[in-house]
C-alpha atoms as a PDB file:
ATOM      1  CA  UNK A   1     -91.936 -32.076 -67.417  1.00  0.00           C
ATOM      2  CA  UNK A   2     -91.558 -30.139 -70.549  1.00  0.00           C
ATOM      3  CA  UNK A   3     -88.091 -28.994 -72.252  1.00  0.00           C
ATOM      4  CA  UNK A   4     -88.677 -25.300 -71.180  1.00  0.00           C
ATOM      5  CA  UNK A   5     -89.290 -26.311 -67.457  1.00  0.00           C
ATOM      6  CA  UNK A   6     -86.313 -27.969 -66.953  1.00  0.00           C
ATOM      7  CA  UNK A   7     -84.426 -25.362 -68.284  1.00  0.00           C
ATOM      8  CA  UNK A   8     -85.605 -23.206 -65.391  1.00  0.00           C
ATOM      9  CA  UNK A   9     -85.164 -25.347 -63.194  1.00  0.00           C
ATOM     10  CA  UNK A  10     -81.195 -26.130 -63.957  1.00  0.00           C
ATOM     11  CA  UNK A  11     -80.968 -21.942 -64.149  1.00  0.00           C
ATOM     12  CA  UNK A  12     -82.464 -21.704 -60.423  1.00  0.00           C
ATOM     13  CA  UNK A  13     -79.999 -24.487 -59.168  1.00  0.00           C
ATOM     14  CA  UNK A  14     -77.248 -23.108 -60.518  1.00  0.00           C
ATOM     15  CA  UNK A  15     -78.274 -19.812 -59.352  1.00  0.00           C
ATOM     16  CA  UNK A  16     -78.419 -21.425 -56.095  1.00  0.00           C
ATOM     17  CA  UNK A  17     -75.156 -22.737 -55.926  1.00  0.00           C
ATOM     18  CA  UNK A  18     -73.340 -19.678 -56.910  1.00  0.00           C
ATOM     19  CA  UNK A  19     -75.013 -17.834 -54.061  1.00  0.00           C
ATOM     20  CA  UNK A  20     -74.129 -20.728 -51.574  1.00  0.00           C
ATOM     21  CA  UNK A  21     -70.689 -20.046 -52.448  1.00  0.00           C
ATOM     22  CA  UNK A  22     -70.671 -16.444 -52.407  1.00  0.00           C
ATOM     23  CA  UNK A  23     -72.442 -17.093 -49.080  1.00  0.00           C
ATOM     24  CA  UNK A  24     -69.314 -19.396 -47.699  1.00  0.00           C
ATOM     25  CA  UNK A  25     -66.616 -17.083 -49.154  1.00  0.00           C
ATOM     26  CA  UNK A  26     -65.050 -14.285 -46.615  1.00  0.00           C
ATOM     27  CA  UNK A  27     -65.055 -10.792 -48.693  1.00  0.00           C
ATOM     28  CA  UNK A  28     -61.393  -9.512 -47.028  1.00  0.00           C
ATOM     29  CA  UNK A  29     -59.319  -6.340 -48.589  1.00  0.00           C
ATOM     30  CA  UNK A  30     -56.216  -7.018 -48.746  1.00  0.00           C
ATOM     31  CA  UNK A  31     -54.163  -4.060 -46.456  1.00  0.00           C
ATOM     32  CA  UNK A  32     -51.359  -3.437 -48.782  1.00  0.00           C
ATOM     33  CA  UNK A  33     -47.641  -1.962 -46.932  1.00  0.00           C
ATOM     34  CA  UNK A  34     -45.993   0.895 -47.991  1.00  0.00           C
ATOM     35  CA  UNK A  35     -42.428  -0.815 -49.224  1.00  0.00           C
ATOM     36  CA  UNK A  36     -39.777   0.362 -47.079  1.00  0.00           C
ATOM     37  CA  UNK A  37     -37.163   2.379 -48.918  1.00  0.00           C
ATOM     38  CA  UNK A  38     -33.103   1.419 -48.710  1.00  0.00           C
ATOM     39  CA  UNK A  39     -32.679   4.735 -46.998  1.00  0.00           C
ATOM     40  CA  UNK A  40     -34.610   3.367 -44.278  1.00  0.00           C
ATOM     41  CA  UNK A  41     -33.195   0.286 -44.371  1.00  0.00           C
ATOM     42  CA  UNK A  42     -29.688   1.674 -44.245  1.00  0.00           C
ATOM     43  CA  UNK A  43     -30.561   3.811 -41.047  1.00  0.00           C
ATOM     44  CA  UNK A  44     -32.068   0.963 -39.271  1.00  0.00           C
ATOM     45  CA  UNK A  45     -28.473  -1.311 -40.127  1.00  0.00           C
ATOM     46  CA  UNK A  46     -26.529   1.726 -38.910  1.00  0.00           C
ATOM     47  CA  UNK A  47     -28.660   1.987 -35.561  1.00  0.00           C
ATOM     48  CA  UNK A  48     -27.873  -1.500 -34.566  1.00  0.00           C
ATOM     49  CA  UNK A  49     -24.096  -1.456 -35.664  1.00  0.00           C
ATOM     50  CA  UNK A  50     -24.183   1.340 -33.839  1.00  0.00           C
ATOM     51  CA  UNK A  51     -25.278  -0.257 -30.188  1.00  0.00           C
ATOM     52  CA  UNK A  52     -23.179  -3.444 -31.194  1.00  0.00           C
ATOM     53  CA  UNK A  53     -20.142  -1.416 -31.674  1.00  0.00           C
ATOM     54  CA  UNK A  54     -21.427   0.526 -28.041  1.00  0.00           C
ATOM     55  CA  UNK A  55     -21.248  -2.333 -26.047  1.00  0.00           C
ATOM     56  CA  UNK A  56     -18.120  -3.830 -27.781  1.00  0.00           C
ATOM     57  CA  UNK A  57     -16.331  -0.648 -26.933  1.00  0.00           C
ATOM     58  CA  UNK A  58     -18.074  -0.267 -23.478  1.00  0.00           C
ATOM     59  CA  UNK A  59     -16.781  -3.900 -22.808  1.00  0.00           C
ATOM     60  CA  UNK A  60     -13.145  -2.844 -24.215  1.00  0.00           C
ATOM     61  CA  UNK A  61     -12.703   0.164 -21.775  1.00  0.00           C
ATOM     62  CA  UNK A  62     -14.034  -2.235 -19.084  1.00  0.00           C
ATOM     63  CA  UNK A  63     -10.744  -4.858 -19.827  1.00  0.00           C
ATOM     64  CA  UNK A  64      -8.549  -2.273 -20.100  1.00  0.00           C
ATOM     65  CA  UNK A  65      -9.654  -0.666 -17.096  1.00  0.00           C
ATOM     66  CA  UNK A  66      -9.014  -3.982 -15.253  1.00  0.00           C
ATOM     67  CA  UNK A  67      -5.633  -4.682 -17.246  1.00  0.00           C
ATOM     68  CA  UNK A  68      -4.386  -0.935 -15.701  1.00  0.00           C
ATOM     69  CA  UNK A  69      -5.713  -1.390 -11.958  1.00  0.00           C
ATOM     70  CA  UNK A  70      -3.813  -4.531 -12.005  1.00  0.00           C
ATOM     71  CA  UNK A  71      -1.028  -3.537 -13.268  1.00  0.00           C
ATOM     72  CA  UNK A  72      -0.885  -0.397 -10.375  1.00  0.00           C
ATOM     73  CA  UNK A  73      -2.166  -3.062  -8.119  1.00  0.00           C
ATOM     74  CA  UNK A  74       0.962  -4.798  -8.798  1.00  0.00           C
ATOM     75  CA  UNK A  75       3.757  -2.286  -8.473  1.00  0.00           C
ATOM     76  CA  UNK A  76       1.683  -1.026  -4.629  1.00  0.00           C
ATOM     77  CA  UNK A  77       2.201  -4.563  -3.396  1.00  0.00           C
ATOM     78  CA  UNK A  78       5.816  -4.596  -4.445  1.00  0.00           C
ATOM     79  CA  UNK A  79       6.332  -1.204  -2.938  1.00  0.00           C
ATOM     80  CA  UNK A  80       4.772  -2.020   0.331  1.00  0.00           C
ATOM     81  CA  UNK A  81       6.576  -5.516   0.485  1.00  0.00           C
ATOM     82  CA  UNK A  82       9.945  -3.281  -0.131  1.00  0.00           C
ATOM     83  CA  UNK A  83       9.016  -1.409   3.290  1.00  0.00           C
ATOM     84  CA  UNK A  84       7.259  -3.710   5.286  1.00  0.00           C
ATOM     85  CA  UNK A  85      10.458  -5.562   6.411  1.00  0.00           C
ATOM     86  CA  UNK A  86      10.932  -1.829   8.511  1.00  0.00           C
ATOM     87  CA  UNK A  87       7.453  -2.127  10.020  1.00  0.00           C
ATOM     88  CA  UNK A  88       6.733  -5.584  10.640  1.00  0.00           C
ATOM     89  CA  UNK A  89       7.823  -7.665  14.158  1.00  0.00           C
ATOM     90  CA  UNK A  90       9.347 -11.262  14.238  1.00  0.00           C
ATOM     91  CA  UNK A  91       7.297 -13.282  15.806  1.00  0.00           C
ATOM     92  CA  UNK A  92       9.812 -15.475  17.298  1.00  0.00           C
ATOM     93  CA  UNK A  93      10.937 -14.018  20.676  1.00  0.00           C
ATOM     94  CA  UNK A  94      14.027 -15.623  20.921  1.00  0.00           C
ATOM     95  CA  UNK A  95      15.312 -14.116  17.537  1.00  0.00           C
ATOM     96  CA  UNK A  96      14.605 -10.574  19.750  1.00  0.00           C
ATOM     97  CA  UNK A  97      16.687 -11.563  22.346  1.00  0.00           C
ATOM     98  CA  UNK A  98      19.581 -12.770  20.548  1.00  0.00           C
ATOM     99  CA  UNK A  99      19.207  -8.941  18.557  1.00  0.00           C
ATOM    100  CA  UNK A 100      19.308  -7.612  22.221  1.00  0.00           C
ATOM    101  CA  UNK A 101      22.248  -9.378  23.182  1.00  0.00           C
ATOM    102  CA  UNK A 102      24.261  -8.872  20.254  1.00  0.00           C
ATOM    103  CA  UNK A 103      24.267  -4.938  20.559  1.00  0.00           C
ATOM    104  CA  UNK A 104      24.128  -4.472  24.689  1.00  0.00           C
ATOM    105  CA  UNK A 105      27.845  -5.184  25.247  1.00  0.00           C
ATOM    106  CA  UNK A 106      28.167  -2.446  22.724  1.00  0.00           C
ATOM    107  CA  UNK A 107      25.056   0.004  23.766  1.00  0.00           C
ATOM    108  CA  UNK A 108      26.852  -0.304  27.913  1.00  0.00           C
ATOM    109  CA  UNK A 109      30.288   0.402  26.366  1.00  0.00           C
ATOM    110  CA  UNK A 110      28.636   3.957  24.758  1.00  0.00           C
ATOM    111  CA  UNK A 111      27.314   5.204  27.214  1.00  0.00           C
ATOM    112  CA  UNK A 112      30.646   5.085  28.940  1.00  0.00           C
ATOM    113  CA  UNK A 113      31.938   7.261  26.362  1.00  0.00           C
ATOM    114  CA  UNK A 114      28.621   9.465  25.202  1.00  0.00           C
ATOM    115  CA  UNK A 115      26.712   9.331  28.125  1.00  0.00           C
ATOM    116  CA  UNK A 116      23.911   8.083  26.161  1.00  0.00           C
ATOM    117  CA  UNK A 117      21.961   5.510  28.251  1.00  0.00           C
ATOM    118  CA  UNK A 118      21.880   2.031  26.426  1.00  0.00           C
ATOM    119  CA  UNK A 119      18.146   1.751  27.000  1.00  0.00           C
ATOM    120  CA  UNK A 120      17.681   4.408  24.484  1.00  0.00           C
ATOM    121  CA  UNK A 121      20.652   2.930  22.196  1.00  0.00           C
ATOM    122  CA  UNK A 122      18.828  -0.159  21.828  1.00  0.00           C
ATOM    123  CA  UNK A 123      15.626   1.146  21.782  1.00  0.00           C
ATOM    124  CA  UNK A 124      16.571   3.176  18.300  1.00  0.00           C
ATOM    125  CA  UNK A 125      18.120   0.132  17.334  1.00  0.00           C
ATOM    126  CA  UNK A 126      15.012  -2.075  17.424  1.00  0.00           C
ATOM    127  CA  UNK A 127      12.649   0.776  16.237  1.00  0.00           C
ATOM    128  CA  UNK A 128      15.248   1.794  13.561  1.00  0.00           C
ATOM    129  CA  UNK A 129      16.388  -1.469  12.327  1.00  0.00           C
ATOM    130  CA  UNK A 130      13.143  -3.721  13.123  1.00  0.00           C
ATOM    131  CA  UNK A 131      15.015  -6.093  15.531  1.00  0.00           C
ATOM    132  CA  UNK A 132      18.267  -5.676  12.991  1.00  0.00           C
ATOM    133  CA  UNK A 133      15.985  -7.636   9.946  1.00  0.00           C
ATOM    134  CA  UNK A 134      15.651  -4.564   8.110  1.00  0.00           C
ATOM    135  CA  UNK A 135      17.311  -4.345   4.472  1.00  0.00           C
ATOM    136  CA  UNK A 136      19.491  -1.216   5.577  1.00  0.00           C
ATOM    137  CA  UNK A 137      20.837  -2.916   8.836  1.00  0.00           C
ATOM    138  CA  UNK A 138      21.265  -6.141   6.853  1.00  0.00           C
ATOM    139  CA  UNK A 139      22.494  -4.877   3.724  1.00  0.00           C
ATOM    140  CA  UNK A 140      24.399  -1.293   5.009  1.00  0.00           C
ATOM    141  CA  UNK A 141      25.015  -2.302   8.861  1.00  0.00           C
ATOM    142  CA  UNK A 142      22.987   0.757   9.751  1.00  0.00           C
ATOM    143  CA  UNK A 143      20.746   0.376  12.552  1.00  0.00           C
ATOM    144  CA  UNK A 144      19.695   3.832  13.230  1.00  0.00           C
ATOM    145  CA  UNK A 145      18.653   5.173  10.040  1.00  0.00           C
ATOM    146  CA  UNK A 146      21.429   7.760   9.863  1.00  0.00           C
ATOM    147  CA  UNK A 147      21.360   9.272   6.256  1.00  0.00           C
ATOM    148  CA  UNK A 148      25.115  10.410   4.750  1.00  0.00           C
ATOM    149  CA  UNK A 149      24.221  13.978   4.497  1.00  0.00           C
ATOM    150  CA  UNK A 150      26.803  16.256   3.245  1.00  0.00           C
ATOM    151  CA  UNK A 151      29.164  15.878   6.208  1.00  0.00           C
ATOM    152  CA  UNK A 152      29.311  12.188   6.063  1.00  0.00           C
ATOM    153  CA  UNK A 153      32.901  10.963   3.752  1.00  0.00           C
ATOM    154  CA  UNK A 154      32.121   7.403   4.379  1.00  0.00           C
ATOM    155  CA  UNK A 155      30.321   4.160   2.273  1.00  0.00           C
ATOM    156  CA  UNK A 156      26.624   4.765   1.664  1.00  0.00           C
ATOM    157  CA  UNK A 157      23.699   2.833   0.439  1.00  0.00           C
ATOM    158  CA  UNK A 158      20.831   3.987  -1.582  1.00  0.00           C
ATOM    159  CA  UNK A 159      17.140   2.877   0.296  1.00  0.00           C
ATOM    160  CA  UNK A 160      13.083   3.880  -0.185  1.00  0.00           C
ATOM    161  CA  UNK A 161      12.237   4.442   3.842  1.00  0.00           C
ATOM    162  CA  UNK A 162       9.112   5.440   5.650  1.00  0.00           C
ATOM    163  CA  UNK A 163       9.198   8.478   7.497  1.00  0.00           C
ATOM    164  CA  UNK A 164       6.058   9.228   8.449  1.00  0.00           C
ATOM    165  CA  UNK A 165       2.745   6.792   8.760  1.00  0.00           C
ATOM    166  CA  UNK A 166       2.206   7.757   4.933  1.00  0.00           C
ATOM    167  CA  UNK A 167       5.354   9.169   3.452  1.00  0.00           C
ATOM    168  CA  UNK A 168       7.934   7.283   1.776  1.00  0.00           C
ATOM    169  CA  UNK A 169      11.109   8.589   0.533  1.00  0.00           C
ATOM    170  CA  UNK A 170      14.548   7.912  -1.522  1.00  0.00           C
ATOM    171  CA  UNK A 171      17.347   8.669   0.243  1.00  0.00           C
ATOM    172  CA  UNK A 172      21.218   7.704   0.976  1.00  0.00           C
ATOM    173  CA  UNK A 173      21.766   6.050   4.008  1.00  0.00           C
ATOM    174  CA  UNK A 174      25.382   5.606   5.986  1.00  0.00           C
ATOM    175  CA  UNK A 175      26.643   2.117   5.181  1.00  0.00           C
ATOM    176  CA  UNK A 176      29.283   0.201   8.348  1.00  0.00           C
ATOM    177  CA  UNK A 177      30.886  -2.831   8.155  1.00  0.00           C
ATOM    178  CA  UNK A 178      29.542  -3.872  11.486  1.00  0.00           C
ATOM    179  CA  UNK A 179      26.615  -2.996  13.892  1.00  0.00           C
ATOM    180  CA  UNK A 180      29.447  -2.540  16.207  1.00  0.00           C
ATOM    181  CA  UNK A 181      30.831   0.603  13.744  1.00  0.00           C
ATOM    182  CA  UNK A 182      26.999   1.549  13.455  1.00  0.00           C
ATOM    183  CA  UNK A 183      26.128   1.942  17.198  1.00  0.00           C
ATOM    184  CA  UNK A 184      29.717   4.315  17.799  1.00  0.00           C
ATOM    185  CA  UNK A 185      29.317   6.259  14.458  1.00  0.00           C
ATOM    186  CA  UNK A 186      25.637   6.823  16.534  1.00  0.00           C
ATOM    187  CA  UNK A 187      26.824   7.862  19.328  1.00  0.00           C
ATOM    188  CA  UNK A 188      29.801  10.532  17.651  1.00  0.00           C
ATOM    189  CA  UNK A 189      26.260  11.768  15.679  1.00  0.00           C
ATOM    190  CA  UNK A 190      24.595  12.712  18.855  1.00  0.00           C
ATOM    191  CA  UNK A 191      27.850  14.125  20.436  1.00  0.00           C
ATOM    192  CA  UNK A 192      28.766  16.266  17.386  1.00  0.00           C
ATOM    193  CA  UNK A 193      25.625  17.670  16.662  1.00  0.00           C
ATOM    194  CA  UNK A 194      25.059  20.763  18.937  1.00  0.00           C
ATOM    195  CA  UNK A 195      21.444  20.635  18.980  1.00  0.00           C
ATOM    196  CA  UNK A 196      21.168  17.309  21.305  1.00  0.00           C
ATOM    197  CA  UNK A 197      23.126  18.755  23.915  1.00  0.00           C
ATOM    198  CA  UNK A 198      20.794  22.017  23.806  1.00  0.00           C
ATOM    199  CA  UNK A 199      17.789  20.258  24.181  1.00  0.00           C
ATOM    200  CA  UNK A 200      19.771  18.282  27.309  1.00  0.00           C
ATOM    201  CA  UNK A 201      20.353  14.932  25.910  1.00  0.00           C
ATOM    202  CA  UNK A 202      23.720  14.694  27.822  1.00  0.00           C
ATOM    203  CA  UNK A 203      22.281  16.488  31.100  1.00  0.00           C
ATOM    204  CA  UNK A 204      19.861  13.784  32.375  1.00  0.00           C
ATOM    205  CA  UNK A 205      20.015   9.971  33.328  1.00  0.00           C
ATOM    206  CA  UNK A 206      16.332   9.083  32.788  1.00  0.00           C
ATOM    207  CA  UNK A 207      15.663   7.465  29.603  1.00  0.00           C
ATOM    208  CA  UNK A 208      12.169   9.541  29.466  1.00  0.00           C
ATOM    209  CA  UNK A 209      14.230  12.628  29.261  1.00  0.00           C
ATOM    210  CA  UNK A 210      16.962  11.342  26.478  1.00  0.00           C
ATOM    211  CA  UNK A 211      13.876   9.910  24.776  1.00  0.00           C
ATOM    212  CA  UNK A 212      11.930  13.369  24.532  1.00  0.00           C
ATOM    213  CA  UNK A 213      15.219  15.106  24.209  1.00  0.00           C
ATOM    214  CA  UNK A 214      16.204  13.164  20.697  1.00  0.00           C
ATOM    215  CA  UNK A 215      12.351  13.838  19.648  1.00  0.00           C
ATOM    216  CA  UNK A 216      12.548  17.313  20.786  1.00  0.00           C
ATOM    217  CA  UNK A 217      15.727  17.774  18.402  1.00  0.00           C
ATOM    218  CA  UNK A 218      14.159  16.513  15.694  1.00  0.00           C
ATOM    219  CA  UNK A 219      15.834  12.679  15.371  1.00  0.00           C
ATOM    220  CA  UNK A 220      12.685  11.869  14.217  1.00  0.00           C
ATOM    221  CA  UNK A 221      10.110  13.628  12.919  1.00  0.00           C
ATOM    222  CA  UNK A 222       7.253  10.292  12.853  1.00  0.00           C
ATOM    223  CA  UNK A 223       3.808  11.157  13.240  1.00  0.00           C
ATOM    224  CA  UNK A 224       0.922   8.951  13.903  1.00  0.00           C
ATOM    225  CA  UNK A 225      -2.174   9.966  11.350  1.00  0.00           C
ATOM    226  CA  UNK A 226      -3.254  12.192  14.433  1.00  0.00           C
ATOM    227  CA  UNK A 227       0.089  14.588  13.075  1.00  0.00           C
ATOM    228  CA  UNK A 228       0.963  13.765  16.856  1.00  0.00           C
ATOM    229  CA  UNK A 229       4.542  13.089  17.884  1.00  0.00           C
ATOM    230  CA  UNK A 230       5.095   9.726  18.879  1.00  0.00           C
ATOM    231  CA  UNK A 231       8.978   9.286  18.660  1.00  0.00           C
ATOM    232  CA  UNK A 232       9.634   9.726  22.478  1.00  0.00           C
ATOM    233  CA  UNK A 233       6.830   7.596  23.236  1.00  0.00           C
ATOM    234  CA  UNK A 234       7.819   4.971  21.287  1.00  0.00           C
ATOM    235  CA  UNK A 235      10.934   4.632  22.499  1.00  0.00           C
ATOM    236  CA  UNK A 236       9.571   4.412  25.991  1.00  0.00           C
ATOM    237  CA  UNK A 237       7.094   1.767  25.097  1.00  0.00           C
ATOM    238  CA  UNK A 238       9.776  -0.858  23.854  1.00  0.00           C
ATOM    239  CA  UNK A 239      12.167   0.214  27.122  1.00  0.00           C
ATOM    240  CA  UNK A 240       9.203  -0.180  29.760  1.00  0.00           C
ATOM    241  CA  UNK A 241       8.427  -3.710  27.197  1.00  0.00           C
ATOM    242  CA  UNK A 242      11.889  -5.620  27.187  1.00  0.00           C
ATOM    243  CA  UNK A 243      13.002  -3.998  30.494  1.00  0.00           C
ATOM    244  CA  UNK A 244      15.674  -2.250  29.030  1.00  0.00           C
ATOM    245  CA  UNK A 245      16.237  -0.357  31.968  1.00  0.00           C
ATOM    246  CA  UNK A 246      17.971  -2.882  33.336  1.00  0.00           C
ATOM    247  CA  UNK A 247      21.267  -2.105  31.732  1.00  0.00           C
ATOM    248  CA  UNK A 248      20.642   1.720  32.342  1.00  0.00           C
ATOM    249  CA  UNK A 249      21.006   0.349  36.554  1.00  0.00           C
ATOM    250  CA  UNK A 250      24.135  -1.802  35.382  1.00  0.00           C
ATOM    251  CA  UNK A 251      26.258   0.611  33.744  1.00  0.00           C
ATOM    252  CA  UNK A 252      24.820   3.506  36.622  1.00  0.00           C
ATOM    253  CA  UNK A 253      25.445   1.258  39.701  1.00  0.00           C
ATOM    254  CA  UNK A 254      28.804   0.360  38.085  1.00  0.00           C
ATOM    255  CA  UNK A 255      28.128  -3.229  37.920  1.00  0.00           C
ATOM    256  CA  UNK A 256      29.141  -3.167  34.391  1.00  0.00           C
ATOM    257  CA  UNK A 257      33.240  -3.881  33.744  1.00  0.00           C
ATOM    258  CA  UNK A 258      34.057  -2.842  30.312  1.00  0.00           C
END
């Protein structure tokens, strides 16, 4: 093989190669991004403290919501646990009867003088009072709930009291040094206030009639959440319950020596 030919030749080979490798090779363009500007940048930073500082404050408002319906939470139970010593029963029965036999020697020796029945005495007692456990018959001696209005010159105690199913109230309440001084300062109330004896409270020996008769003339003005009047009816209730009636026949039969 001459010079010349293997010139050619090497020029073919190499020709050869370079379009093997042009064959292999992957022809891409390159896709170039536009370069995001700090303006940009800035808004997108801005957006996401923005929904950080969202939920941090939505999470805030959230504790302090809970922090506040606590505290309210708290001062309701204290309130309610301030009257619920007027509303709620002792369980124990003897603990009633020793209440009903501390006042009856008392409620038979009124009516001798009032001509209140002592069925309805010591039904107001245990109504008014809560079987005498109540912080104004413990504390003042009052079992009836008499407030010192205006006319009253006597001791008085300050008390929140229930007077309807939902209202409470803040008022001054007559203060004895005995339940014995509380069941005859009751019994002057009823005498020296006209409007019992209108509505016949001293006219009738039936303690359904004294019972509607002190509703009537407004001792009470306790509603159920009806707005229905449910003094008189109470009172029956607990005298139909204990057999209170009994001493009504005692001190009426004149069985009962003073």
């Amino acid at each position: 093989m001459t010079r010349r030919n293997r010139s050619s030749q090497k020029k073919r080979a190499s020709s050869s190669r370079k379009s093997q490798r042009n064959a292999r090779g992957v022809n891409t363009t390159t896709i170039r991004r536009k370069p995001v500007s700090k303006k940009a940048n800035l808004n997108r930073k801005t957006r996401a403290s923005r929904i950080f500082l969202g939920a941090r404050s939505r999470r805030l408002y959230i504790v302090v919501m809970m922090i506040a319906l606590l505290f309210v939470a708290s001062i309701i139970v204290a309130s309610v646990r301030q009257l619920m010593d007027n509303g709620r029963e002792p369980d124990d029965i003897s603990s009633k009867n020793n209440f009903i036999m501390s006042i009856e020697g008392s409620a038979m020796r009124q009516y001798k003088q009032t001509g209140v029945l002592p069925s309805i005495i010591i039904a107001q007692a245990i109504l008014e009072s809560n079987w005498g456990e109540s912080q104004l018959s413990t504390k003042g001696y009052n079992l009836f709930g008499i407030k010192a209005d205006p006319s009253w010159h006597g001791k008085k105690i300050k008390f929140r009291t229930r007077e309807n199913y939902d209202d409470v109230i803040t008022a001054y309440f007559r203060k004895y040094d005995s339940w014995d001084d509380s069941i005859e300062d009751h019994g002057k109330f009823l005498t020296e206030n006209k409007r019992y004896r209108r509505f016949g409270m001293f006219e009738t020996k039936d303690y359904h009639a004294q019972a509607q008769a002190l509703e009537d003339a407004t001792y009470s003005t306790v509603r159920n959440s009806q707005g229905e009047k449910i003094y008189a009816r109470t009172l029956v209730n607990l005298i139909d319950k204990y057999r209170l009636y009994e001493y009504d026949r005692r001190v009426l039969s004149g069985d009962y020596k003073n």
